[in-house]
PDBML (XML) file of the C-alpha atoms, coordinates in Angstrom:
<?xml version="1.0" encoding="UTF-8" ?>
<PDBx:datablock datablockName="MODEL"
   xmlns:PDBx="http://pdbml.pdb.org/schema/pdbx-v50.xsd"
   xmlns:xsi="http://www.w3.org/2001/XMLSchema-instance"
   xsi:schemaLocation="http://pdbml.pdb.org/schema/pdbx-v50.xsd pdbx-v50.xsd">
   <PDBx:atom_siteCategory>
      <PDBx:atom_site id="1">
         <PDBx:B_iso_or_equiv>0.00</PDBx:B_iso_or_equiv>
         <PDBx:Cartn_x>-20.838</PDBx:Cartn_x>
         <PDBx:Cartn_y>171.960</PDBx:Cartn_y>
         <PDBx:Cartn_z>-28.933</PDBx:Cartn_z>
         <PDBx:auth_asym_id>A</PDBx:auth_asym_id>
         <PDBx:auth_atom_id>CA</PDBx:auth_atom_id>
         <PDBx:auth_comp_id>UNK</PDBx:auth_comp_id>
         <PDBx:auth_seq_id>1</PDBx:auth_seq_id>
         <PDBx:group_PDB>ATOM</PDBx:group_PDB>
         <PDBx:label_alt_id xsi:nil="true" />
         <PDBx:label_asym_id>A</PDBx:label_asym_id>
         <PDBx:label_atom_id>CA</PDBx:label_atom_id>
         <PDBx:label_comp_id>UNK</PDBx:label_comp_id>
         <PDBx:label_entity_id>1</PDBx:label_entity_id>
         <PDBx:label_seq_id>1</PDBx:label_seq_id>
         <PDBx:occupancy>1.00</PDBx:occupancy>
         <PDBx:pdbx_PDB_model_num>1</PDBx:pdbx_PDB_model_num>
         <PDBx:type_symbol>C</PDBx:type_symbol>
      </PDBx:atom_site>
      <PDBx:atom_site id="2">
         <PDBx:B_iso_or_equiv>0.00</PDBx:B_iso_or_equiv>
         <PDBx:Cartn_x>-17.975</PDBx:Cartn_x>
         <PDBx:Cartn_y>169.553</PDBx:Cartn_y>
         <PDBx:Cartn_z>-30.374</PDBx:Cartn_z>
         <PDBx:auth_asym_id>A</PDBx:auth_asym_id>
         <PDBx:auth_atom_id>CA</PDBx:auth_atom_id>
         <PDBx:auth_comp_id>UNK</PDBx:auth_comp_id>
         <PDBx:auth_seq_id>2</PDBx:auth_seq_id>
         <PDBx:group_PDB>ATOM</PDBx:group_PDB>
         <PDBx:label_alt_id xsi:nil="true" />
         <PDBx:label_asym_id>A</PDBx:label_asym_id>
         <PDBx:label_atom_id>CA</PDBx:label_atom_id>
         <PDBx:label_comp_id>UNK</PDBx:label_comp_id>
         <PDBx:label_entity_id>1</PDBx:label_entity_id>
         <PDBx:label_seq_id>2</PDBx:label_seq_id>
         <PDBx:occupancy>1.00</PDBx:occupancy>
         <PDBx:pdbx_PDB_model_num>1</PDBx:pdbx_PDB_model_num>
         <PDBx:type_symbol>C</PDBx:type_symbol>
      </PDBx:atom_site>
      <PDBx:atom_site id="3">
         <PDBx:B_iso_or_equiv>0.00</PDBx:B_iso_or_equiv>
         <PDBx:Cartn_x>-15.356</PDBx:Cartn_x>
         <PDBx:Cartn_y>172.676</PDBx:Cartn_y>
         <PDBx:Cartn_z>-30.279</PDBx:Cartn_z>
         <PDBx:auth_asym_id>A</PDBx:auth_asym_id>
         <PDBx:auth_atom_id>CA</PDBx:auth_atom_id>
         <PDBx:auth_comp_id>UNK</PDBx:auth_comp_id>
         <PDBx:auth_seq_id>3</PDBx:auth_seq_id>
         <PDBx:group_PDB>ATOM</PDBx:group_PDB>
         <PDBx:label_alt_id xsi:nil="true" />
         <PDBx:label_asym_id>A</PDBx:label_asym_id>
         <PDBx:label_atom_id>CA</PDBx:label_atom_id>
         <PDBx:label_comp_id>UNK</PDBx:label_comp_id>
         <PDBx:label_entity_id>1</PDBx:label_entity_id>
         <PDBx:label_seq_id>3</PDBx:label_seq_id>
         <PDBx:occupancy>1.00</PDBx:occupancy>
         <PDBx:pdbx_PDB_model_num>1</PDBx:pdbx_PDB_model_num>
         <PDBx:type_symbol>C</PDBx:type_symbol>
      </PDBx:atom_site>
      <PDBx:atom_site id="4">
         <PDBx:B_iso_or_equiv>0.00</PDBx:B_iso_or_equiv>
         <PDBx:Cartn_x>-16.692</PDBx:Cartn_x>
         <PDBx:Cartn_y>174.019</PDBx:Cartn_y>
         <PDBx:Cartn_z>-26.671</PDBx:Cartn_z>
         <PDBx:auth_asym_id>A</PDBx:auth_asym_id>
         <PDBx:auth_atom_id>CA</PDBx:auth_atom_id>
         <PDBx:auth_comp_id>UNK</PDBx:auth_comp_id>
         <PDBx:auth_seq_id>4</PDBx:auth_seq_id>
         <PDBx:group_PDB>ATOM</PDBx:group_PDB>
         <PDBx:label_alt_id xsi:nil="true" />
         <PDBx:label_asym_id>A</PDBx:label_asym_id>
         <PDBx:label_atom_id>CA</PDBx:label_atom_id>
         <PDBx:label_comp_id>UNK</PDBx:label_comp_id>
         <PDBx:label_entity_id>1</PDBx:label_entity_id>
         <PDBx:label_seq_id>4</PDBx:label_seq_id>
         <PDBx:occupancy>1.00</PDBx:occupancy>
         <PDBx:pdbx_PDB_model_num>1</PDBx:pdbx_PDB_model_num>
         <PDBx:type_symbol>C</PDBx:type_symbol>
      </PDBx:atom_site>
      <PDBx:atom_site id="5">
         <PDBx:B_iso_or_equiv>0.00</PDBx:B_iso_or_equiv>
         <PDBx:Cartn_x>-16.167</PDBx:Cartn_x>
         <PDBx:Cartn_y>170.146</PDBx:Cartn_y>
         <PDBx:Cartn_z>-25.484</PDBx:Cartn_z>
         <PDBx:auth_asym_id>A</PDBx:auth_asym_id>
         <PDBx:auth_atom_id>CA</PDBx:auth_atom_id>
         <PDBx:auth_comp_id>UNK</PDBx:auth_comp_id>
         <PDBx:auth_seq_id>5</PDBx:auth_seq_id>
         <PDBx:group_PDB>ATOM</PDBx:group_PDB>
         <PDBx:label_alt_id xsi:nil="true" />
         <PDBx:label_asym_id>A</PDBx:label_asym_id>
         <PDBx:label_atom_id>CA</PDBx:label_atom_id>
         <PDBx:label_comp_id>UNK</PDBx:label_comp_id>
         <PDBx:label_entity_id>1</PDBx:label_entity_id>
         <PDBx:label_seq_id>5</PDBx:label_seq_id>
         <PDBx:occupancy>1.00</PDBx:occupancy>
         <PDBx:pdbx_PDB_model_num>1</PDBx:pdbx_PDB_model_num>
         <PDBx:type_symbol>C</PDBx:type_symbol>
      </PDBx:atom_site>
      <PDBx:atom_site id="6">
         <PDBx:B_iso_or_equiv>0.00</PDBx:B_iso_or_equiv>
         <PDBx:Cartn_x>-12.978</PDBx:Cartn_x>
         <PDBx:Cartn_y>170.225</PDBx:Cartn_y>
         <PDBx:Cartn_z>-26.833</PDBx:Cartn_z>
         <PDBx:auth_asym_id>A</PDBx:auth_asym_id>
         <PDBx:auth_atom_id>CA</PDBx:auth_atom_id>
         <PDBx:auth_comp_id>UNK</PDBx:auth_comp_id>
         <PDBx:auth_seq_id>6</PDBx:auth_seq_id>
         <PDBx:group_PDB>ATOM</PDBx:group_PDB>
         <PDBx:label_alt_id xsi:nil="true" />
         <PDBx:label_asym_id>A</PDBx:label_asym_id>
         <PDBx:label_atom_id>CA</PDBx:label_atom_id>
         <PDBx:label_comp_id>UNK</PDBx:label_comp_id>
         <PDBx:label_entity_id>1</PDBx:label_entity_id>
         <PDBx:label_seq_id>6</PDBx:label_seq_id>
         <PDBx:occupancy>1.00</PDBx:occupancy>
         <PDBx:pdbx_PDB_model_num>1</PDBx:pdbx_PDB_model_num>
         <PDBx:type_symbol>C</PDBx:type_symbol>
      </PDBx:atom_site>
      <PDBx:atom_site id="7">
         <PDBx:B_iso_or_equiv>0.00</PDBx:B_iso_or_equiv>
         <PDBx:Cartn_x>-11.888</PDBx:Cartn_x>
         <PDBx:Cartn_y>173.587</PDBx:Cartn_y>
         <PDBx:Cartn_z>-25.336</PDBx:Cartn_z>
         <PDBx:auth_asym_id>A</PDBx:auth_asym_id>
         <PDBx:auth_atom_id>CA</PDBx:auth_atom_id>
         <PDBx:auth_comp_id>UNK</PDBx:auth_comp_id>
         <PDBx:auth_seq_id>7</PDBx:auth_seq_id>
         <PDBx:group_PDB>ATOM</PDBx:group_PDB>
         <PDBx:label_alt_id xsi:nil="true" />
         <PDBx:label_asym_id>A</PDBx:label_asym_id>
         <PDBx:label_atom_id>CA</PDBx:label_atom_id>
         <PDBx:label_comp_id>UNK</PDBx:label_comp_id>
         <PDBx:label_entity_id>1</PDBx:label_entity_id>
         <PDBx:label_seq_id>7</PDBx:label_seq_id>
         <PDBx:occupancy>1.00</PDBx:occupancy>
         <PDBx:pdbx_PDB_model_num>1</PDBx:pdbx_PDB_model_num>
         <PDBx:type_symbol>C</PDBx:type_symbol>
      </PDBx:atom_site>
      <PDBx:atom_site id="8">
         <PDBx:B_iso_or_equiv>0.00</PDBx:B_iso_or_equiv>
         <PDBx:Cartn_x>-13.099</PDBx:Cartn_x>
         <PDBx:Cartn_y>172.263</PDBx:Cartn_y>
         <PDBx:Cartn_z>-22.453</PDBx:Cartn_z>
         <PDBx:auth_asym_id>A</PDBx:auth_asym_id>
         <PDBx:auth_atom_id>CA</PDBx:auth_atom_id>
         <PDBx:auth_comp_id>UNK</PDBx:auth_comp_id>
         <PDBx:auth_seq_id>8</PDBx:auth_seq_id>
         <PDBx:group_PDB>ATOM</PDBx:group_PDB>
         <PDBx:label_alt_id xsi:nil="true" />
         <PDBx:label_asym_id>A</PDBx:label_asym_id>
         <PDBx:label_atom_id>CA</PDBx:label_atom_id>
         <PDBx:label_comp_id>UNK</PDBx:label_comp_id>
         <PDBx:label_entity_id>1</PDBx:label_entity_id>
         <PDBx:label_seq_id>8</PDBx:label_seq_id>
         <PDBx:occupancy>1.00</PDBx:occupancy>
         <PDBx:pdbx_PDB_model_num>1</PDBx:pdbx_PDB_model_num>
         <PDBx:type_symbol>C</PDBx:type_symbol>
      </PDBx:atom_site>
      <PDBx:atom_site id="9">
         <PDBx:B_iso_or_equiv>0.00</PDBx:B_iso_or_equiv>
         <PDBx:Cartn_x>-11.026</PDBx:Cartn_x>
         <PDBx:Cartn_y>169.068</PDBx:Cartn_y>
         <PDBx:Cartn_z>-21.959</PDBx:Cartn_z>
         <PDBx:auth_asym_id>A</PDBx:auth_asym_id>
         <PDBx:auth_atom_id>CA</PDBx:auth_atom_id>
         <PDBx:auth_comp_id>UNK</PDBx:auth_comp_id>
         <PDBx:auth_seq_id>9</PDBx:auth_seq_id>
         <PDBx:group_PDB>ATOM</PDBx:group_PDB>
         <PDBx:label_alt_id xsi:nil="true" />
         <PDBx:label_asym_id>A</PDBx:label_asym_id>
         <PDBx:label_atom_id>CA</PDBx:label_atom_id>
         <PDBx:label_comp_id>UNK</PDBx:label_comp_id>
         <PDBx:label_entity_id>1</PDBx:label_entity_id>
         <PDBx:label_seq_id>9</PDBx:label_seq_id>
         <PDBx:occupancy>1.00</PDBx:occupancy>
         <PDBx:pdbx_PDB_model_num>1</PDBx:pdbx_PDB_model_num>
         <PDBx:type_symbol>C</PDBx:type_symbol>
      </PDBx:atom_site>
      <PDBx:atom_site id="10">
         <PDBx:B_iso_or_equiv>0.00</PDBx:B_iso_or_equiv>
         <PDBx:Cartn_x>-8.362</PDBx:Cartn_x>
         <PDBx:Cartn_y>171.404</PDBx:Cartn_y>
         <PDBx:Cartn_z>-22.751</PDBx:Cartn_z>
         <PDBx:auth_asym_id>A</PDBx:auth_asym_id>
         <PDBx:auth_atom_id>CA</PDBx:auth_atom_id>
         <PDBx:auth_comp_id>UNK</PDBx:auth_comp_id>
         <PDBx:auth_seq_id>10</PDBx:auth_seq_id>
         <PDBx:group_PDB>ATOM</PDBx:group_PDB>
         <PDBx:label_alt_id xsi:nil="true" />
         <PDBx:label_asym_id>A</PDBx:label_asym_id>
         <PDBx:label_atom_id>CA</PDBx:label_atom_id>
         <PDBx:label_comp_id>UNK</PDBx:label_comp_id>
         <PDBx:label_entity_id>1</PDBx:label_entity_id>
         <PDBx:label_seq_id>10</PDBx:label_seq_id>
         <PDBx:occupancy>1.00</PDBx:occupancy>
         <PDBx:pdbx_PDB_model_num>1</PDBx:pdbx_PDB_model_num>
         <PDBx:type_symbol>C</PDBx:type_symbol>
      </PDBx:atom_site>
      <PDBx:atom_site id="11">
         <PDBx:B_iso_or_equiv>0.00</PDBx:B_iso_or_equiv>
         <PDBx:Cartn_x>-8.717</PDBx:Cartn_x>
         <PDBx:Cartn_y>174.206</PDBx:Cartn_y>
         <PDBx:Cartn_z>-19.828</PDBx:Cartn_z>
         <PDBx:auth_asym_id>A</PDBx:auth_asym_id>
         <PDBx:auth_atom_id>CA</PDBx:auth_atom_id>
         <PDBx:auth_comp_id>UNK</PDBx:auth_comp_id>
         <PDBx:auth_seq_id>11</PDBx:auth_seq_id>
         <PDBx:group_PDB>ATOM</PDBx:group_PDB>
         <PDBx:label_alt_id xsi:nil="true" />
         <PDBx:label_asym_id>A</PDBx:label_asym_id>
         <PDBx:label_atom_id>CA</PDBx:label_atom_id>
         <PDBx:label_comp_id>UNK</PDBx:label_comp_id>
         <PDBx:label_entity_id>1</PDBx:label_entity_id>
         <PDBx:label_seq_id>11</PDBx:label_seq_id>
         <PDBx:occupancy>1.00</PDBx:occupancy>
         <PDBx:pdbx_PDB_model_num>1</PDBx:pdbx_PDB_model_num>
         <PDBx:type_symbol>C</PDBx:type_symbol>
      </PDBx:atom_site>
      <PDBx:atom_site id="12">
         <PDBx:B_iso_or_equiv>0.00</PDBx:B_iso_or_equiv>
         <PDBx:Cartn_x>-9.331</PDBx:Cartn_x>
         <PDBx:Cartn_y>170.949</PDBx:Cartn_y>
         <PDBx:Cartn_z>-17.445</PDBx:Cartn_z>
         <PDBx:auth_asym_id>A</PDBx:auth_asym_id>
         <PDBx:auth_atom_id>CA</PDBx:auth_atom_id>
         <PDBx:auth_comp_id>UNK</PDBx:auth_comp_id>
         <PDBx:auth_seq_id>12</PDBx:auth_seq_id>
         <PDBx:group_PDB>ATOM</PDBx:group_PDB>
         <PDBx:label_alt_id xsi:nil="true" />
         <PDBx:label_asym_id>A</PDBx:label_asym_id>
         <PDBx:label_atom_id>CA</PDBx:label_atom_id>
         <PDBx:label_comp_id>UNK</PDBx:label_comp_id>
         <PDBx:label_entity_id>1</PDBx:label_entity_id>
         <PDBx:label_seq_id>12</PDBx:label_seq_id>
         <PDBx:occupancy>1.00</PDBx:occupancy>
         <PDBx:pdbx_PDB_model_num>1</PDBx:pdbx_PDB_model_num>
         <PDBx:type_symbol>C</PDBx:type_symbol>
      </PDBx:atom_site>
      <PDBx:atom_site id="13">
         <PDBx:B_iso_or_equiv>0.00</PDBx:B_iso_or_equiv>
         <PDBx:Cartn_x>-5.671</PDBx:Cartn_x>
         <PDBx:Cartn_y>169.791</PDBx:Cartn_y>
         <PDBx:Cartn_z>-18.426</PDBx:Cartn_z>
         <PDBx:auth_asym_id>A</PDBx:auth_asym_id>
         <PDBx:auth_atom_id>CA</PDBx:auth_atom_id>
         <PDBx:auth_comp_id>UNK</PDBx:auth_comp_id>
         <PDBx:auth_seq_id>13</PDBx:auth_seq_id>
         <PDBx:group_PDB>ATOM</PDBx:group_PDB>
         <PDBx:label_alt_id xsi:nil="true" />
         <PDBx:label_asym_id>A</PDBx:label_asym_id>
         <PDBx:label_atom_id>CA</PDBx:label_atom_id>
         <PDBx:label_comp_id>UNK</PDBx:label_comp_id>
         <PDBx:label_entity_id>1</PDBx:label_entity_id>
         <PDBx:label_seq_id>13</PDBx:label_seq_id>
         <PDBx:occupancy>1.00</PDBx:occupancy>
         <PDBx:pdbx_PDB_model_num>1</PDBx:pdbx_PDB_model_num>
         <PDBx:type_symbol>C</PDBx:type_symbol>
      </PDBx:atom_site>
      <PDBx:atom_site id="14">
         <PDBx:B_iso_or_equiv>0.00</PDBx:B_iso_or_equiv>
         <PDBx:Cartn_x>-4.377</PDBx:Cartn_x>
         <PDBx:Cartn_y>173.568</PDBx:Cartn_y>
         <PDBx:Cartn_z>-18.168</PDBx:Cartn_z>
         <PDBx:auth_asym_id>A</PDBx:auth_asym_id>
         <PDBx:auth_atom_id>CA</PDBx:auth_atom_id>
         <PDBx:auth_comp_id>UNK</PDBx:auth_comp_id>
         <PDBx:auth_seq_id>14</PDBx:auth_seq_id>
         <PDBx:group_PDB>ATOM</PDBx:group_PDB>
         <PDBx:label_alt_id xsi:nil="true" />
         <PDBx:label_asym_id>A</PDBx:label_asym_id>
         <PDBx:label_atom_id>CA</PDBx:label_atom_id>
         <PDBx:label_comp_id>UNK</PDBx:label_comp_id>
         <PDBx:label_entity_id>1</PDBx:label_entity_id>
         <PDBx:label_seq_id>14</PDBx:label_seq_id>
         <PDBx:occupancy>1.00</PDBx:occupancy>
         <PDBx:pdbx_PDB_model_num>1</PDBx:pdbx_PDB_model_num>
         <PDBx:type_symbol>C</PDBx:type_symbol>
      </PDBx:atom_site>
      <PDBx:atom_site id="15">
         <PDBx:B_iso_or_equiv>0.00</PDBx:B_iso_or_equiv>
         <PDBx:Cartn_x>-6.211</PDBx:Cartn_x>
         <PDBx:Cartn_y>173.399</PDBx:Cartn_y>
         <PDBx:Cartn_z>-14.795</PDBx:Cartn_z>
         <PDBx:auth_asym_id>A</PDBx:auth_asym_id>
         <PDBx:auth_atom_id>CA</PDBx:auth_atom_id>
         <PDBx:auth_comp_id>UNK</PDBx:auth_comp_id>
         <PDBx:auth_seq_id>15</PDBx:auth_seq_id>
         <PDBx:group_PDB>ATOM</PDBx:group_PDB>
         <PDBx:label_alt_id xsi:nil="true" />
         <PDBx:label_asym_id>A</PDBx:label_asym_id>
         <PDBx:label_atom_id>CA</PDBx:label_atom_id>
         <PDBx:label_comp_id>UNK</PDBx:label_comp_id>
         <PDBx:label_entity_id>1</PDBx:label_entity_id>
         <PDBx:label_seq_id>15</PDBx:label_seq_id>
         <PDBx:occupancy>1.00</PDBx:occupancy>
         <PDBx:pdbx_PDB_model_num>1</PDBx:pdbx_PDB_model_num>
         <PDBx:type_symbol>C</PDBx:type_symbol>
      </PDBx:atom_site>
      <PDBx:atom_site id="16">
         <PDBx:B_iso_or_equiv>0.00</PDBx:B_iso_or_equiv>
         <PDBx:Cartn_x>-5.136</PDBx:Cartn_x>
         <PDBx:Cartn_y>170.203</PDBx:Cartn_y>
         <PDBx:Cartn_z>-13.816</PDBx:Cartn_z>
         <PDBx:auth_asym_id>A</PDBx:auth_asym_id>
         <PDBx:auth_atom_id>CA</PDBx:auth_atom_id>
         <PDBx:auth_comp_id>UNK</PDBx:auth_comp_id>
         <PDBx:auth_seq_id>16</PDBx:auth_seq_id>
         <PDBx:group_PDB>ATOM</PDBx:group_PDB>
         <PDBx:label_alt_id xsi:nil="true" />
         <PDBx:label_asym_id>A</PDBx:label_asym_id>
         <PDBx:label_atom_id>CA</PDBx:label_atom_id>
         <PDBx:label_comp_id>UNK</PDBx:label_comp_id>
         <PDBx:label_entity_id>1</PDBx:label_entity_id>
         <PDBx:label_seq_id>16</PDBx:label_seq_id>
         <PDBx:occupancy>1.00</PDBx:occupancy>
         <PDBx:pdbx_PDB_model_num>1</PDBx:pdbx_PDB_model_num>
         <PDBx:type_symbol>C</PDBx:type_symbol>
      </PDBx:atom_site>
      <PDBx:atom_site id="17">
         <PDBx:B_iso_or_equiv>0.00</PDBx:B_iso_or_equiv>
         <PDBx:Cartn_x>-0.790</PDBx:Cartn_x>
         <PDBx:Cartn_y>171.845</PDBx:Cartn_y>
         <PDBx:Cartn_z>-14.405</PDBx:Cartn_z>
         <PDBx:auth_asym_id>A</PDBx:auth_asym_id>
         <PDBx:auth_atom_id>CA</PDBx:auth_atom_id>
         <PDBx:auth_comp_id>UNK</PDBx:auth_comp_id>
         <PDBx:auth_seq_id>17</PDBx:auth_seq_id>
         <PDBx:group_PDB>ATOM</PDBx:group_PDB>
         <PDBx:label_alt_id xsi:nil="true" />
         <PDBx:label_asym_id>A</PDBx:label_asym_id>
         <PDBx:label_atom_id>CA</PDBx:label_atom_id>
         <PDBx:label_comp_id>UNK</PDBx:label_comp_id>
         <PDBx:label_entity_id>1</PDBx:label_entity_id>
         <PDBx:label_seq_id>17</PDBx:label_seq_id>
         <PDBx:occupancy>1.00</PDBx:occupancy>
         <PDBx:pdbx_PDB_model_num>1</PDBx:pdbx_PDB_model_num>
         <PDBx:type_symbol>C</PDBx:type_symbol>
      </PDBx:atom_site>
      <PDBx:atom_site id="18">
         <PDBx:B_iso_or_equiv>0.00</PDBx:B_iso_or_equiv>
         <PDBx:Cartn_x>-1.681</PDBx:Cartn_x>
         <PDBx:Cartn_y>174.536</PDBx:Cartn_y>
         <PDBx:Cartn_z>-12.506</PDBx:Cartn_z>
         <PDBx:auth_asym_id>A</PDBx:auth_asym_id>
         <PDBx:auth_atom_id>CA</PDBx:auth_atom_id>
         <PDBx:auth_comp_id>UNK</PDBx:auth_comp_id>
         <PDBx:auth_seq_id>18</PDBx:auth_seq_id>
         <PDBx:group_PDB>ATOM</PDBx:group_PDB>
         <PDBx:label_alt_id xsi:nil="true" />
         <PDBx:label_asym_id>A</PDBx:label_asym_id>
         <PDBx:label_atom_id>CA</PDBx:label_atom_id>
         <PDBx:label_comp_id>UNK</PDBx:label_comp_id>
         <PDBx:label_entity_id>1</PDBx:label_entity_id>
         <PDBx:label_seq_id>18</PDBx:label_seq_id>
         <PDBx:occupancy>1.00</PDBx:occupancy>
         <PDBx:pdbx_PDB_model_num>1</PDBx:pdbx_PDB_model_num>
         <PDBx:type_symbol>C</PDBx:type_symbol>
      </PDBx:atom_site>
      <PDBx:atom_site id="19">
         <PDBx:B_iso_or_equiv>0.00</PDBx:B_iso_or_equiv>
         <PDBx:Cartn_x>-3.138</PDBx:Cartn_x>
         <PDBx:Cartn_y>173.207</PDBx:Cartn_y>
         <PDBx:Cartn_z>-9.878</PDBx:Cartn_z>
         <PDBx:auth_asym_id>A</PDBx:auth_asym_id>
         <PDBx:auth_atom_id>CA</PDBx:auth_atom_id>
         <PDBx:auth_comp_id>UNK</PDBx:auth_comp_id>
         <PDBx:auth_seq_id>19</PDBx:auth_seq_id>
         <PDBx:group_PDB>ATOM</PDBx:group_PDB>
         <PDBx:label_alt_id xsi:nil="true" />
         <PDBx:label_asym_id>A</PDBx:label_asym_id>
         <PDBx:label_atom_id>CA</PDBx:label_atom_id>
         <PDBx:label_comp_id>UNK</PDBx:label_comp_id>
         <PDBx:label_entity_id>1</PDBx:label_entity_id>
         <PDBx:label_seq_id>19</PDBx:label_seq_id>
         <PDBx:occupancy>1.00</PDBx:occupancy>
         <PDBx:pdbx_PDB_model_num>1</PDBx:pdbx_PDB_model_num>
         <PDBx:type_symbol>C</PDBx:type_symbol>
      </PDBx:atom_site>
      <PDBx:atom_site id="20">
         <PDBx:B_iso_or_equiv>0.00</PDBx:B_iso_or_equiv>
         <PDBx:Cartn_x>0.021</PDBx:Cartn_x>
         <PDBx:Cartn_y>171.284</PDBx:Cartn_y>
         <PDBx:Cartn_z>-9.296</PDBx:Cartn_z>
         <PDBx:auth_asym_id>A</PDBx:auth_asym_id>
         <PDBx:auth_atom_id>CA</PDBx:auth_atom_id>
         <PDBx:auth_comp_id>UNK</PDBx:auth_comp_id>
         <PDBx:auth_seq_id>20</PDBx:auth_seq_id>
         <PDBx:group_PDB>ATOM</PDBx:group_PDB>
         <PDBx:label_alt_id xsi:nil="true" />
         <PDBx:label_asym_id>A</PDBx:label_asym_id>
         <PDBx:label_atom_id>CA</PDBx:label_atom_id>
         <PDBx:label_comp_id>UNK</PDBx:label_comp_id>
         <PDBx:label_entity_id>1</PDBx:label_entity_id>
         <PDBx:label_seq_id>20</PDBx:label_seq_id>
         <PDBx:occupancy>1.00</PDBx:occupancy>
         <PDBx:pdbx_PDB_model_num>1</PDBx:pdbx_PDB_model_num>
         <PDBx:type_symbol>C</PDBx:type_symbol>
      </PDBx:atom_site>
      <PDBx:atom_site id="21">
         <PDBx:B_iso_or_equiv>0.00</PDBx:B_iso_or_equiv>
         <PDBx:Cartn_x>2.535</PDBx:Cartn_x>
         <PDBx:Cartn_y>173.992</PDBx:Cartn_y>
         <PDBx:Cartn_z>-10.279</PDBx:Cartn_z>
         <PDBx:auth_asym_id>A</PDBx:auth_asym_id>
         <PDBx:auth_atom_id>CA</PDBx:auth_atom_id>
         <PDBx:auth_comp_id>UNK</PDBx:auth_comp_id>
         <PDBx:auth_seq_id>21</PDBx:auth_seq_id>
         <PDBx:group_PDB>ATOM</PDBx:group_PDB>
         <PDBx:label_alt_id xsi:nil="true" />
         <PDBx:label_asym_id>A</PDBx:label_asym_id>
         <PDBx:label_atom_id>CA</PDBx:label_atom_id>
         <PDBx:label_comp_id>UNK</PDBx:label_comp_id>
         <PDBx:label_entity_id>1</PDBx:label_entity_id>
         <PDBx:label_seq_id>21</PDBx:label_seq_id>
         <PDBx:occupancy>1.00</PDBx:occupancy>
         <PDBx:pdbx_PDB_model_num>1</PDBx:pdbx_PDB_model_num>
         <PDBx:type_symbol>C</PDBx:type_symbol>
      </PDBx:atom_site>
      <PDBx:atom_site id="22">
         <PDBx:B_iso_or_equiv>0.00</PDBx:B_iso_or_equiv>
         <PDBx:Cartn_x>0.182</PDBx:Cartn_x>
         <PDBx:Cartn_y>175.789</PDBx:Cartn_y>
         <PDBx:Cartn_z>-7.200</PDBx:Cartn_z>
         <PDBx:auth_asym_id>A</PDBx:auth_asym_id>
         <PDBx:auth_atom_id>CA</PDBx:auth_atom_id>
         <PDBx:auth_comp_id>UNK</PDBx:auth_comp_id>
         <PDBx:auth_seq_id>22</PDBx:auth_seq_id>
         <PDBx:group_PDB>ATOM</PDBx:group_PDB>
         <PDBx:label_alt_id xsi:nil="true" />
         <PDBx:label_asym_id>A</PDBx:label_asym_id>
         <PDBx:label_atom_id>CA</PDBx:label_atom_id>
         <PDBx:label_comp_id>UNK</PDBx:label_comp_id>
         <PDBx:label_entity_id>1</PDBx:label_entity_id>
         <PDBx:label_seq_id>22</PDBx:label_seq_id>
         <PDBx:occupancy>1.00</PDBx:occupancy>
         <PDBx:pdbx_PDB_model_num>1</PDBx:pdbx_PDB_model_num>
         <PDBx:type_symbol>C</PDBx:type_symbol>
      </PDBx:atom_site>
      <PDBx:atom_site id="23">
         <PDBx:B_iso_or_equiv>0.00</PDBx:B_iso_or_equiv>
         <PDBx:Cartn_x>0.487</PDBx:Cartn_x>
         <PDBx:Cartn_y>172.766</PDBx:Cartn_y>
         <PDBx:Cartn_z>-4.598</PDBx:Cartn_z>
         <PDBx:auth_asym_id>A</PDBx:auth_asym_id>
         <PDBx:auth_atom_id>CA</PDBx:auth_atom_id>
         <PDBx:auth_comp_id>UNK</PDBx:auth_comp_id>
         <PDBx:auth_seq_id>23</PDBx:auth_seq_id>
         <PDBx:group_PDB>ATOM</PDBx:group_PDB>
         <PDBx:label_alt_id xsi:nil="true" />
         <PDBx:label_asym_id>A</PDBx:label_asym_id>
         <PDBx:label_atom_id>CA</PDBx:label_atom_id>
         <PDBx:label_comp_id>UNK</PDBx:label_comp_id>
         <PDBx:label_entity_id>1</PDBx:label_entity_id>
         <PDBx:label_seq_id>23</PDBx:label_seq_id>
         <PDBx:occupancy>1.00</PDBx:occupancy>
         <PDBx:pdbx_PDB_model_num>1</PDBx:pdbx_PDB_model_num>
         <PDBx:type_symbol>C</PDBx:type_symbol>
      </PDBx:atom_site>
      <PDBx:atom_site id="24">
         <PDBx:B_iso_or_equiv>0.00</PDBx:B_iso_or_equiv>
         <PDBx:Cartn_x>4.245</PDBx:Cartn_x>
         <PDBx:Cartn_y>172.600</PDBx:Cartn_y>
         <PDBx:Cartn_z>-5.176</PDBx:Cartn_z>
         <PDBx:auth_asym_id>A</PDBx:auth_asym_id>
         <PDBx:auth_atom_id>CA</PDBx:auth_atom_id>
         <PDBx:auth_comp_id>UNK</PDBx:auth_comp_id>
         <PDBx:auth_seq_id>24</PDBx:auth_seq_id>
         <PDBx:group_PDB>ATOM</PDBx:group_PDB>
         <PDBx:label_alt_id xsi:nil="true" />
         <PDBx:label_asym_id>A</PDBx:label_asym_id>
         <PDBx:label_atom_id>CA</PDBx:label_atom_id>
         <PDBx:label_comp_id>UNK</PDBx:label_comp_id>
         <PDBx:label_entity_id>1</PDBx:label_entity_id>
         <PDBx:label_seq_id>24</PDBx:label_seq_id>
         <PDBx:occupancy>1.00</PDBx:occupancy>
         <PDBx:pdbx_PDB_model_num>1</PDBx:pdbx_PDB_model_num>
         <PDBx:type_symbol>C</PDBx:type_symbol>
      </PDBx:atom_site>
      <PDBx:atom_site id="25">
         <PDBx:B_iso_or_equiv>0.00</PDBx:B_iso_or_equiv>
         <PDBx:Cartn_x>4.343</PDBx:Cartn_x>
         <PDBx:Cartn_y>176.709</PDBx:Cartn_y>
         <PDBx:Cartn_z>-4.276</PDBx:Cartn_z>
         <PDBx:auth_asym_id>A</PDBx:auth_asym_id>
         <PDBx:auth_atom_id>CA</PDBx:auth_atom_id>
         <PDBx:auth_comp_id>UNK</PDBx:auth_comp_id>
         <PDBx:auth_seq_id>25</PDBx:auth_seq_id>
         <PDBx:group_PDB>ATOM</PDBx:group_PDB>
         <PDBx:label_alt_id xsi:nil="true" />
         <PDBx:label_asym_id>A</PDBx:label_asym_id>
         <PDBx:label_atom_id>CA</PDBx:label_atom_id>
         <PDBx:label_comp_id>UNK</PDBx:label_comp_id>
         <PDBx:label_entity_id>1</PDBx:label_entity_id>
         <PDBx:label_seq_id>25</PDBx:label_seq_id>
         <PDBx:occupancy>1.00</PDBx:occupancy>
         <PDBx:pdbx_PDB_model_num>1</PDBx:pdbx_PDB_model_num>
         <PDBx:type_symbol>C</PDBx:type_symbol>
      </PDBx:atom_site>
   </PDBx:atom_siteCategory>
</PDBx:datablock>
């Protein structure tokens, strides 16, 4: 649970970029 958390947080920041990266397109 601790590691799929953390994996977690991580897509949401990877998310988060790309979601900006797409705005700015």
């Amino acid at each position: 649970m601790h590691q799929l958390s953390e994996d977690l947080a991580s897509t949401e920041n990877k998310i988060s970029r790309a979601r900006k990266a797409y705005n700015e397109a």
